[in-house]
N, C-alpha and C. Protein backbone atom coordinates (compact mmCIF):
# COMPACT_ATOMS: atom_id res chain seq x y z
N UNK A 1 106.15 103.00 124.65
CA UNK A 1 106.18 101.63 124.17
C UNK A 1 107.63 101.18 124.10
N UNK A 2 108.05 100.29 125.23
CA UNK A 2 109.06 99.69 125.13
C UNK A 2 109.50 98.79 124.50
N UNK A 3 110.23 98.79 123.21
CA UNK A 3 110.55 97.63 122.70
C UNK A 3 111.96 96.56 123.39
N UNK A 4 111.23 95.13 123.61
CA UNK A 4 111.94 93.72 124.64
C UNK A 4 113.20 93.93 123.53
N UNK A 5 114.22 94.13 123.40
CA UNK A 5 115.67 93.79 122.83
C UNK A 5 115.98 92.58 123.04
N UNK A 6 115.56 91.40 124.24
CA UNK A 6 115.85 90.46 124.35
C UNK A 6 114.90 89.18 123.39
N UNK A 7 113.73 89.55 122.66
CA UNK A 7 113.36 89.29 121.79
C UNK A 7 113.06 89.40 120.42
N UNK A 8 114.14 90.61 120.34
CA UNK A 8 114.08 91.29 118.87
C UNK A 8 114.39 90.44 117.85
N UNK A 9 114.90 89.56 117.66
CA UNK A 9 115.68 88.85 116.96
C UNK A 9 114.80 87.31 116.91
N UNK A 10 113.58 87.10 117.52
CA UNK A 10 112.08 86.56 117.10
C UNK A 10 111.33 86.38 116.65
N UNK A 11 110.86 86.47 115.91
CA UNK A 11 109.81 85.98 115.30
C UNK A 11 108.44 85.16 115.67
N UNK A 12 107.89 85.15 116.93
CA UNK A 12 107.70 84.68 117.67
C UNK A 12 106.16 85.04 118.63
N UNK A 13 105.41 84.28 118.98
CA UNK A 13 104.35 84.96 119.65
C UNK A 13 104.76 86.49 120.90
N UNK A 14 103.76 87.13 120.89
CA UNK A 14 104.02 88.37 122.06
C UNK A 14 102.44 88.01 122.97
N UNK A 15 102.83 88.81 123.85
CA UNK A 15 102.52 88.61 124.93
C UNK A 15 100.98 89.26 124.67
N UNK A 16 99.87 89.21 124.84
CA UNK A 16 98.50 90.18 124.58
C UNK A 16 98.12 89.95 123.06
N UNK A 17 98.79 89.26 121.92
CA UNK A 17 98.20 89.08 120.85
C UNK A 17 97.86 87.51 120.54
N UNK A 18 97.25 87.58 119.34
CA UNK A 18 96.49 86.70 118.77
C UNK A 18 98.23 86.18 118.09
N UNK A 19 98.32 84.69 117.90
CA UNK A 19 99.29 84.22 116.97
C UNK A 19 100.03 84.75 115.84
N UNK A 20 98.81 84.90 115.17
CA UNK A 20 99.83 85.95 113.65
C UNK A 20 99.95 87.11 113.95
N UNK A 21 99.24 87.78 114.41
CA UNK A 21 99.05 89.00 115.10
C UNK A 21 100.60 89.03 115.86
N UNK A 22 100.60 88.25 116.72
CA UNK A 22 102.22 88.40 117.25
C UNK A 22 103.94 87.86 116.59
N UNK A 23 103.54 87.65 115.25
CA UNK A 23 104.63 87.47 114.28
C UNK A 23 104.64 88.92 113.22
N UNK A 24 103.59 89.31 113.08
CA UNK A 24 103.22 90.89 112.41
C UNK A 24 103.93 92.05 113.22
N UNK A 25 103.80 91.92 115.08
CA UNK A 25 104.12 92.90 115.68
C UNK A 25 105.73 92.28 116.36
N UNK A 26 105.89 91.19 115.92
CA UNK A 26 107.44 90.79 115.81
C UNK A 26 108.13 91.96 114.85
N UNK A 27 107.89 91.62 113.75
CA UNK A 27 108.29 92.57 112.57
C UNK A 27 108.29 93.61 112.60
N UNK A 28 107.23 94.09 113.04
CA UNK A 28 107.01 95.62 113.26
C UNK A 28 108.20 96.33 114.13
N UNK A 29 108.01 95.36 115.33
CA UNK A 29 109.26 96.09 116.54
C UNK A 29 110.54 96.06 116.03
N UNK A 30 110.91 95.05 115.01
CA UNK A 30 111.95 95.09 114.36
C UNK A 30 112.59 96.23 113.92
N UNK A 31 111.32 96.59 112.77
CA UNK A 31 111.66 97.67 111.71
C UNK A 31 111.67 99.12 113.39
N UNK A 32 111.02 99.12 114.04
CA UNK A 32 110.86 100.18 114.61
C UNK A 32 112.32 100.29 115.70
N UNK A 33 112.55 99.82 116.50
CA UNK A 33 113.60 99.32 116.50
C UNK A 33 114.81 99.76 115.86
N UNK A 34 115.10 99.18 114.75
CA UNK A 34 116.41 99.81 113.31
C UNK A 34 116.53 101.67 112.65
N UNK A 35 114.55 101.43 113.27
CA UNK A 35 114.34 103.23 112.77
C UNK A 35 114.90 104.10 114.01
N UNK A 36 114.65 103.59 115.51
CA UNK A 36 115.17 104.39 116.12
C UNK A 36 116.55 104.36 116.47
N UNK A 37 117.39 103.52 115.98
CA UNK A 37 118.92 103.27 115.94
C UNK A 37 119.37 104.08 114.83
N UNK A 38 118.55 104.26 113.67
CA UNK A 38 118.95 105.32 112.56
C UNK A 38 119.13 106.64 112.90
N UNK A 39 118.14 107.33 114.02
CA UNK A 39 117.94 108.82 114.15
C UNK A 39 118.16 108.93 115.51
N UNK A 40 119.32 107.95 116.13
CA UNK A 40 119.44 108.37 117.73
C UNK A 40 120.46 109.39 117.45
N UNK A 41 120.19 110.35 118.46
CA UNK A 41 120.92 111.56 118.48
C UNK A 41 120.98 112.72 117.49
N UNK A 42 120.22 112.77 116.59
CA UNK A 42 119.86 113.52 115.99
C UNK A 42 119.66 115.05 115.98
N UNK A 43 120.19 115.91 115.72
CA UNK A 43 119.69 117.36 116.00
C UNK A 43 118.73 117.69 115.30
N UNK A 44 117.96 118.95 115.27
CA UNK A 44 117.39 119.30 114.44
C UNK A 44 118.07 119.87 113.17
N UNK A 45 119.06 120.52 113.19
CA UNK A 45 119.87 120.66 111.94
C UNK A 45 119.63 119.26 111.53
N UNK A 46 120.49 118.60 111.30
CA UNK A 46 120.18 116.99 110.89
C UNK A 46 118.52 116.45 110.48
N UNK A 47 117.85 116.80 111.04
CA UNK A 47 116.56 116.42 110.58
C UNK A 47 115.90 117.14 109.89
N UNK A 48 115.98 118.68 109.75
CA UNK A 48 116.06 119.31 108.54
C UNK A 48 116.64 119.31 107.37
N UNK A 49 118.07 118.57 107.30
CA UNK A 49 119.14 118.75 106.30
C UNK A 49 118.15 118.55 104.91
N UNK A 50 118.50 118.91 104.27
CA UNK A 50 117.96 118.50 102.60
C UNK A 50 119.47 118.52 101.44
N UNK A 51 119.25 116.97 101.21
CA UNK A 51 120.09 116.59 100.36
C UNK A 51 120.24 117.87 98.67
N UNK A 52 119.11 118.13 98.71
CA UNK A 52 118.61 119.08 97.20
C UNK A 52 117.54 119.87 97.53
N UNK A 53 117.29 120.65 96.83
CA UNK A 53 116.03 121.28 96.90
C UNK A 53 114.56 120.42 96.78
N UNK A 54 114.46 119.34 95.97
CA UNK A 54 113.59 118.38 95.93
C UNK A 54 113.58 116.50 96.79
N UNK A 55 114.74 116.90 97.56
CA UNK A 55 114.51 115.94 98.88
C UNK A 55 113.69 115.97 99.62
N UNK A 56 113.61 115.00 100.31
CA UNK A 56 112.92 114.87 101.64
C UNK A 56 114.30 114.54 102.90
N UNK A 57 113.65 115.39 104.07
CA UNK A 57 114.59 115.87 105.37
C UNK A 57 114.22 114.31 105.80
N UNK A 58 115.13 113.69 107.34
CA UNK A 58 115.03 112.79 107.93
C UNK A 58 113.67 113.23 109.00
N UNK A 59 113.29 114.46 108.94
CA UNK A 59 112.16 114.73 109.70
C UNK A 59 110.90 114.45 109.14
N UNK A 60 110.85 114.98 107.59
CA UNK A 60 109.71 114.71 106.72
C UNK A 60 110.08 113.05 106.60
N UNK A 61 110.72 112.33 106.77
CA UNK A 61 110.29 111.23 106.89
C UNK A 61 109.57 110.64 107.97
N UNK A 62 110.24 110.58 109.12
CA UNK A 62 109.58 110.09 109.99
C UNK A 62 108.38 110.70 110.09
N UNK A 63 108.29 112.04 109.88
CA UNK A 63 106.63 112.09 109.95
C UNK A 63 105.82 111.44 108.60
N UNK A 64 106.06 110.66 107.73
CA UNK A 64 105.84 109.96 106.42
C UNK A 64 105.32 109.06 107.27
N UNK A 65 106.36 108.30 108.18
CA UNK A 65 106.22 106.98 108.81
C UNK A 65 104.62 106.74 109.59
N UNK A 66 104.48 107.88 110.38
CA UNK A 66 103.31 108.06 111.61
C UNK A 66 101.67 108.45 110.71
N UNK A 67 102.45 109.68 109.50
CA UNK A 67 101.06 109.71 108.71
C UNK A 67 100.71 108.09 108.05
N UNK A 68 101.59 107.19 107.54
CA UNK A 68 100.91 106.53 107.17
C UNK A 68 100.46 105.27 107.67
N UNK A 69 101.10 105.20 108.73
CA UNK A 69 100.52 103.92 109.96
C UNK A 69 99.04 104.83 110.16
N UNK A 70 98.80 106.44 110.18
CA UNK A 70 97.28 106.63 110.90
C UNK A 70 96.52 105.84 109.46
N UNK A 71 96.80 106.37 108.22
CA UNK A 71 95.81 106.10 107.11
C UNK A 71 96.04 105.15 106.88
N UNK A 72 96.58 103.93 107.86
CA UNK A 72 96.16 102.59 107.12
C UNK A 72 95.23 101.81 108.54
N UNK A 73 95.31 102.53 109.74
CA UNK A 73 94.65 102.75 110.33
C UNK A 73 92.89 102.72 110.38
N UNK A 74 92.86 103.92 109.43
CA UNK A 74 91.82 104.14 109.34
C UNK A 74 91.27 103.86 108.26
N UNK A 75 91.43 102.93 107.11
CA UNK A 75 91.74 102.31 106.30
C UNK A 75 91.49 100.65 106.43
N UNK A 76 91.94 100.04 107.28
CA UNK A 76 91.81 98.86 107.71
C UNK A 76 90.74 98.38 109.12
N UNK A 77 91.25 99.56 109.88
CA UNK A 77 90.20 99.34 111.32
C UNK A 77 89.01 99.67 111.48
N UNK A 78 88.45 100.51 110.55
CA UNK A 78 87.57 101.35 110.22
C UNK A 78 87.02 100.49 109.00
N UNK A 79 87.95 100.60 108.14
CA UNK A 79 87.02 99.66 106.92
C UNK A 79 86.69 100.63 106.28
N UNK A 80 87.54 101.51 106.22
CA UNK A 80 86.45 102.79 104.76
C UNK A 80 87.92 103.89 104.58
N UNK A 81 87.43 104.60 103.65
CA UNK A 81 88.53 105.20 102.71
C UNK A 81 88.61 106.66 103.79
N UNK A 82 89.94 107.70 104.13
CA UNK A 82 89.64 108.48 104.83
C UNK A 82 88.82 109.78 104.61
N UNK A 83 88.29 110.32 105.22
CA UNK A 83 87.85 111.49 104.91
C UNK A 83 88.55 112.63 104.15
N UNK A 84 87.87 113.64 103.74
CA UNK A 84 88.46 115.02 102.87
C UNK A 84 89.47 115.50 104.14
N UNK A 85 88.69 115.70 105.14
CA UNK A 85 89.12 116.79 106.40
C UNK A 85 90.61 115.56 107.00
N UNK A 86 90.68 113.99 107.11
CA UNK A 86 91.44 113.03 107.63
C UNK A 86 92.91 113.21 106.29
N UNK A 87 92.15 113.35 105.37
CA UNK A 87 93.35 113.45 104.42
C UNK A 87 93.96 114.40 104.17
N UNK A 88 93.20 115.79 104.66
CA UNK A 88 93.93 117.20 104.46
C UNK A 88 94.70 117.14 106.10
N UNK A 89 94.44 116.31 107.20
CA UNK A 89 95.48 116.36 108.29
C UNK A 89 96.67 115.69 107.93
N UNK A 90 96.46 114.98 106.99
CA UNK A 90 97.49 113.13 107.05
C UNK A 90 98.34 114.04 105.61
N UNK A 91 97.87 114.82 105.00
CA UNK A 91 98.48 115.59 103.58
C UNK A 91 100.23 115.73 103.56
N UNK A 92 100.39 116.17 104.47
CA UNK A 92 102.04 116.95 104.82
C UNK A 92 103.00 115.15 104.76
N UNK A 93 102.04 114.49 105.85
CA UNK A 93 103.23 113.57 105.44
C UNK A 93 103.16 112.25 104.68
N UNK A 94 102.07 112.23 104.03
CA UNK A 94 101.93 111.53 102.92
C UNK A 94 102.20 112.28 101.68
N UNK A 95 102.11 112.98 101.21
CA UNK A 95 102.95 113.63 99.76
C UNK A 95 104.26 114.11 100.23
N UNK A 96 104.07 114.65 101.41
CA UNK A 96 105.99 115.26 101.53
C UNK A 96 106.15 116.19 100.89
N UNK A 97 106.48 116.76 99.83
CA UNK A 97 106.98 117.86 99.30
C UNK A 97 106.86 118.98 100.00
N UNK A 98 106.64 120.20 98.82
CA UNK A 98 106.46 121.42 99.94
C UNK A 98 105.83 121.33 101.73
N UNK A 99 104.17 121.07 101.09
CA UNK A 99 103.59 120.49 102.55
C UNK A 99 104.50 119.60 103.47
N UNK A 100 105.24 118.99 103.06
CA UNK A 100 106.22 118.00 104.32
C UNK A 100 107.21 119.10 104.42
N UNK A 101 107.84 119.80 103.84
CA UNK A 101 108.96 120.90 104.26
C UNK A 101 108.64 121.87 104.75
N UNK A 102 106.87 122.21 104.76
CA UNK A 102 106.86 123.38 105.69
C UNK A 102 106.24 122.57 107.21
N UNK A 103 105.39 121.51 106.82
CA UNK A 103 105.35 120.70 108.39
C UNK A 103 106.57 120.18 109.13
N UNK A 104 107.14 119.48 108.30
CA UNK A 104 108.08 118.82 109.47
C UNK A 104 109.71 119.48 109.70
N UNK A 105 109.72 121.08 110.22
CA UNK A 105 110.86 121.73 110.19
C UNK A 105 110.86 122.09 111.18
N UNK A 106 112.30 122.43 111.87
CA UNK A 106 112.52 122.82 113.44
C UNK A 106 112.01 122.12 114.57
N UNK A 107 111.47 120.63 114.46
CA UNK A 107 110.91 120.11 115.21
C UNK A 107 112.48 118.98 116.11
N UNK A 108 112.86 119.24 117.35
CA UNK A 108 113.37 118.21 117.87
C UNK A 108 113.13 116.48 117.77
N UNK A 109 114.38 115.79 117.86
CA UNK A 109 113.73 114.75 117.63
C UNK A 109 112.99 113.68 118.20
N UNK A 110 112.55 114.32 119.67
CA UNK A 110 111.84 113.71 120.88
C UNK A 110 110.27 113.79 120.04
N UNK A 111 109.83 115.35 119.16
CA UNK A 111 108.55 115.58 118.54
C UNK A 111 108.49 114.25 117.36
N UNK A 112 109.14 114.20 116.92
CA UNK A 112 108.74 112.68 115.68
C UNK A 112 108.71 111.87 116.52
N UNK A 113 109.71 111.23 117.44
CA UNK A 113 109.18 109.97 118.20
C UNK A 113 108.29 109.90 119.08
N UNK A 114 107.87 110.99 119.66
CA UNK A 114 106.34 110.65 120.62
C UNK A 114 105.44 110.51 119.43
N UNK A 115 105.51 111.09 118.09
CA UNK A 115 104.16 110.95 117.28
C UNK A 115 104.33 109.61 116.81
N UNK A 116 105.51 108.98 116.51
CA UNK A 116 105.48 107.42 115.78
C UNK A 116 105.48 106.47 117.24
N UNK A 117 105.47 106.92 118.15
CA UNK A 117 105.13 106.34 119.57
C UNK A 117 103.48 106.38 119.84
N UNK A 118 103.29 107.28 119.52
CA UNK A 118 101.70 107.48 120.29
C UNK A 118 100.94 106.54 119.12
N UNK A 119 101.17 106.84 117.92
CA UNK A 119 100.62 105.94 116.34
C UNK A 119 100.52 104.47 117.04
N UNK A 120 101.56 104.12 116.89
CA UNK A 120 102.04 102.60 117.18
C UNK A 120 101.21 101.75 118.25
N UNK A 121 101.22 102.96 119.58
CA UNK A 121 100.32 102.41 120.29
C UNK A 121 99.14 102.49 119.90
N UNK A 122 98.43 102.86 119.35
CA UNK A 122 97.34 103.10 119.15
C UNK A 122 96.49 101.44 117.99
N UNK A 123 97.73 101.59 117.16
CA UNK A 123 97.72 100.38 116.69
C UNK A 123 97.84 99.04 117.05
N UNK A 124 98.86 98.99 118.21
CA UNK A 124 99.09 97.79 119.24
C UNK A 124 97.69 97.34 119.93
N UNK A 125 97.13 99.02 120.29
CA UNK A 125 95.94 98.76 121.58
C UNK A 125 94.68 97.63 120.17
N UNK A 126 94.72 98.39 119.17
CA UNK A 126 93.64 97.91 118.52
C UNK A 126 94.23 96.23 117.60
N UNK A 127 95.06 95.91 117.67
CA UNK A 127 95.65 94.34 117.40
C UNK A 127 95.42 93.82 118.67
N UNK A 128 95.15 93.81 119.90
CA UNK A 128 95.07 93.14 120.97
C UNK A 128 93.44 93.04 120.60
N UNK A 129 92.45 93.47 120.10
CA UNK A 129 91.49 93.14 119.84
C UNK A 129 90.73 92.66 118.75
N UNK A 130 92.04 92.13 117.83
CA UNK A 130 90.88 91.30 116.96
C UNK A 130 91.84 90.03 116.32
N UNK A 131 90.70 89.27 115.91
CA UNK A 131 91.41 87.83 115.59
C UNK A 131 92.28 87.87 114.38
N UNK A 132 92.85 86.52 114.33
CA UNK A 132 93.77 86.73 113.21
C UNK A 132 93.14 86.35 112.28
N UNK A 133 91.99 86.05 111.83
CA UNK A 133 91.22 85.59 110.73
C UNK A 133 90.95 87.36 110.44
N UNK A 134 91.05 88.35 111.17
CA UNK A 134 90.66 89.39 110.42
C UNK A 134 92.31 89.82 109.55
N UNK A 135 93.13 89.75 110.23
CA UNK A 135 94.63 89.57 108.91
C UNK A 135 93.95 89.59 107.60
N UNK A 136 93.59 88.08 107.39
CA UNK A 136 93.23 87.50 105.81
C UNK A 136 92.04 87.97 105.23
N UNK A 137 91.08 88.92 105.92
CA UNK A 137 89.91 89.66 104.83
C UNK A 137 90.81 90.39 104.20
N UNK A 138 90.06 89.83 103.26
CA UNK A 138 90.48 90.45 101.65
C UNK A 138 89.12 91.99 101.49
N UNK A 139 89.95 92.77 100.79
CA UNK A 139 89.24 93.96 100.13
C UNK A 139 89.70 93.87 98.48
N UNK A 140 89.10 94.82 97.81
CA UNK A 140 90.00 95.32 96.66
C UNK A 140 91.02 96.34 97.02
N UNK A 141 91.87 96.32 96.38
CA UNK A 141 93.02 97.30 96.69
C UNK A 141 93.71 97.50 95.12
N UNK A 142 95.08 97.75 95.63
CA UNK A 142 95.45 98.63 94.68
C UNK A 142 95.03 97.91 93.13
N UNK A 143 94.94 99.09 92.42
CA UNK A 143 94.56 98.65 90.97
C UNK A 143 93.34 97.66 91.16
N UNK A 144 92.45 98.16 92.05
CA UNK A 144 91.47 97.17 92.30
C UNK A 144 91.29 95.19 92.58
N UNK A 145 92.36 95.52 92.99
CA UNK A 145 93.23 94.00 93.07
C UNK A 145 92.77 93.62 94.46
N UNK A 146 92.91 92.29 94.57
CA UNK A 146 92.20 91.64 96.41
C UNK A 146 93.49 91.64 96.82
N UNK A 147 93.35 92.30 98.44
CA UNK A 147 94.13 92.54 98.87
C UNK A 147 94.15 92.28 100.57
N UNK A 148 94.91 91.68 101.55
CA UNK A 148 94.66 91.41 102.63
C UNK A 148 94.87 92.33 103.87
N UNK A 149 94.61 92.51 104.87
CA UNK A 149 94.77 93.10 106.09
C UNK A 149 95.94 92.67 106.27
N UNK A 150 96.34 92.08 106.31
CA UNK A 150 97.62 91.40 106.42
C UNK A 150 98.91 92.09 105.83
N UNK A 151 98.27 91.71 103.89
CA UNK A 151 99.45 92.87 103.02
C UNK A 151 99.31 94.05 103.57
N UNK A 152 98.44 94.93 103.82
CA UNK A 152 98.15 95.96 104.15
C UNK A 152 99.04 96.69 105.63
N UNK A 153 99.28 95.83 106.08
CA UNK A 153 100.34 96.27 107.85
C UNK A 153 101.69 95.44 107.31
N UNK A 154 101.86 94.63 106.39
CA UNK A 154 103.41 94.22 105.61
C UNK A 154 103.48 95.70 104.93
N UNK A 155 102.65 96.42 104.30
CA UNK A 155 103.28 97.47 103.72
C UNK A 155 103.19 98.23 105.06
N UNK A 156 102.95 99.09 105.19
CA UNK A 156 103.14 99.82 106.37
C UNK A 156 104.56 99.68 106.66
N UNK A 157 104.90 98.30 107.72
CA UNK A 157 106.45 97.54 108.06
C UNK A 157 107.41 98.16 107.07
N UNK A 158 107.04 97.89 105.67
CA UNK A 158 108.38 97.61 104.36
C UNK A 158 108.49 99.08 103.94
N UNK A 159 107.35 99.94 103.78
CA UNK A 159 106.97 101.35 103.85
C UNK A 159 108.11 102.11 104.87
N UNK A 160 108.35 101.90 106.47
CA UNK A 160 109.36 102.30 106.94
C UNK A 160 110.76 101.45 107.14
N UNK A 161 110.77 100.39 106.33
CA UNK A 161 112.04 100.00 106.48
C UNK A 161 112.37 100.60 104.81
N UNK A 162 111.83 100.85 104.52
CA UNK A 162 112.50 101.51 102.46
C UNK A 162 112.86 103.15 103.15
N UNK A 163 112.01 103.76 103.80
CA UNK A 163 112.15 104.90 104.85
C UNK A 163 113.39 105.10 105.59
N UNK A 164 113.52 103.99 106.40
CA UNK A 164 114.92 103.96 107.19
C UNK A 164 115.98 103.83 106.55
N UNK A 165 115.87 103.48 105.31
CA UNK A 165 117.60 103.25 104.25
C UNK A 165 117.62 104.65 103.68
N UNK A 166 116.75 105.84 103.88
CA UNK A 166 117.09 106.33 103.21
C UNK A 166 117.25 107.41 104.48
N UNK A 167 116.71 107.23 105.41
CA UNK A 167 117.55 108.25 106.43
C UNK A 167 118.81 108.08 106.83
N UNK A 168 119.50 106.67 107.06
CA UNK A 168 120.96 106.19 107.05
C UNK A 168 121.51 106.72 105.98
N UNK A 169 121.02 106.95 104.65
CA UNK A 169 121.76 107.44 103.90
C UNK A 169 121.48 109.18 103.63
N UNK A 170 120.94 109.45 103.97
CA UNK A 170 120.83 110.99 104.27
C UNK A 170 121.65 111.85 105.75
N UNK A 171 121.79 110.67 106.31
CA UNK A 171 122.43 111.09 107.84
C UNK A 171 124.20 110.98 107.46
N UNK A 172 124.19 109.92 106.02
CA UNK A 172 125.67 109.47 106.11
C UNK A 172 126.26 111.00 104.89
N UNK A 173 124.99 111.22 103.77
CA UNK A 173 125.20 112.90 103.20
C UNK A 173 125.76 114.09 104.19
N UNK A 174 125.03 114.04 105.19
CA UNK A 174 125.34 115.38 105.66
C UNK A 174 125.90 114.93 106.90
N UNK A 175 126.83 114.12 107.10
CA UNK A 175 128.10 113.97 107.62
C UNK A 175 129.07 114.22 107.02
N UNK A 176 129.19 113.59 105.67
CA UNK A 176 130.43 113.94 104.72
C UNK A 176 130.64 115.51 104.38
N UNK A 177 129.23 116.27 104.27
CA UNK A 177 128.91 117.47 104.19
C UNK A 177 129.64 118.57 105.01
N UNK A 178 129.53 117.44 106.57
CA UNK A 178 129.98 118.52 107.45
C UNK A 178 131.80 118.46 107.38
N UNK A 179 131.67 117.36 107.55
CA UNK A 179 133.88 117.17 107.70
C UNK A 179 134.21 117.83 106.19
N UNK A 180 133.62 118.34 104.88
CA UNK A 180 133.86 119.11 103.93
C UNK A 180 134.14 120.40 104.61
N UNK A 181 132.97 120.81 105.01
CA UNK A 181 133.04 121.77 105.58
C UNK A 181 134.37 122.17 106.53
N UNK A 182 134.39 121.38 107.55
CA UNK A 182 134.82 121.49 108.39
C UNK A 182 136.91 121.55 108.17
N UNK A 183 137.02 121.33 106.95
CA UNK A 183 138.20 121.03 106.20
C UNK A 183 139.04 122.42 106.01
């Protein structure tokens, strides 16, 4: 999935979607976009690093990012809450902790971006098929509160852009880390 650079800075219909639908996946390419300018070049040292013992690595994030585009996924497209067996796959990078430090370690960083690549599309393929009146169904949501399809892929978006400030700032830790070192 190639993101247009010559329209990044848009807001604007795309090409195969519905109207709002193509101001949603404006945004989206945005944030996705800024995420892969955060972790270009990356080693795996680097995507392992852990600020503390109770951090999260720039790897356990991005896999944060892909688990939770699937469970809102399946969540919104689906229309129903995920399974025992969907939530013990999606586990590692939705809680993160231990489970995210023993999943997302030693992995290059070509392995996180084909998985937040393959997600994305998957999500793209299924926004090319439905209207934008489905955006605005409302469910209950959090705290049993009405909540839209709409809010629901804004969090997702704001979910990895709160994500991406904190890998810029975990990438900018264990830089200073290293020229310490390196002293």
């Amino acid at each position: 999935m190639e993101i247009d650079r010559s329209t990044l800075f848009l807001v604007d219909q795309k090409e195969g979607f519905s109207p709002t639908f193509g101001h949603l996946v404006s945004m989206m390419n945005y944030a996705r976009s800024t995420t892969m300018e955060a972790v270009e070049g990356l080693t795996i040292e680097e995507l392992d690093f852990l600020v503390h013992d109770e951090a999260n690595s720039i790897g356990m994030l991005l896999g944060h990012m892909a688990a939770v585009e699937r469970i809102y996924q399946i969540i919104t497209f689906e229309r129903r809450d995920p399974t025992v067996e969907e939530e013990e796959a999606l586990a590692a990078g939705l809680e993160l902790g231990e489970k995210g430090k023993a999943a997302f370690k030693g992995f290059p960083l070509e392995h996180y971006l084909a998985d937040l690549q393959a997600v994305r599309e998957d999500t793209y393929r299924k926004f090319r098929t439905l209207s934008d009146q489905w955006l605005f169904e409302q469910t209950n949501w959090w705290w049993n509160e009405p909540g839209n399809n709409y809010f629901k892929w804004f969090h997702v978006l704001e979910d990895e852009l709160n994500h991406r400030g904190q890998i810029r700032m975990i990438r900018k830790i264990h830089s200073k880390e290293k020229e310490q070192l390196a002293k």
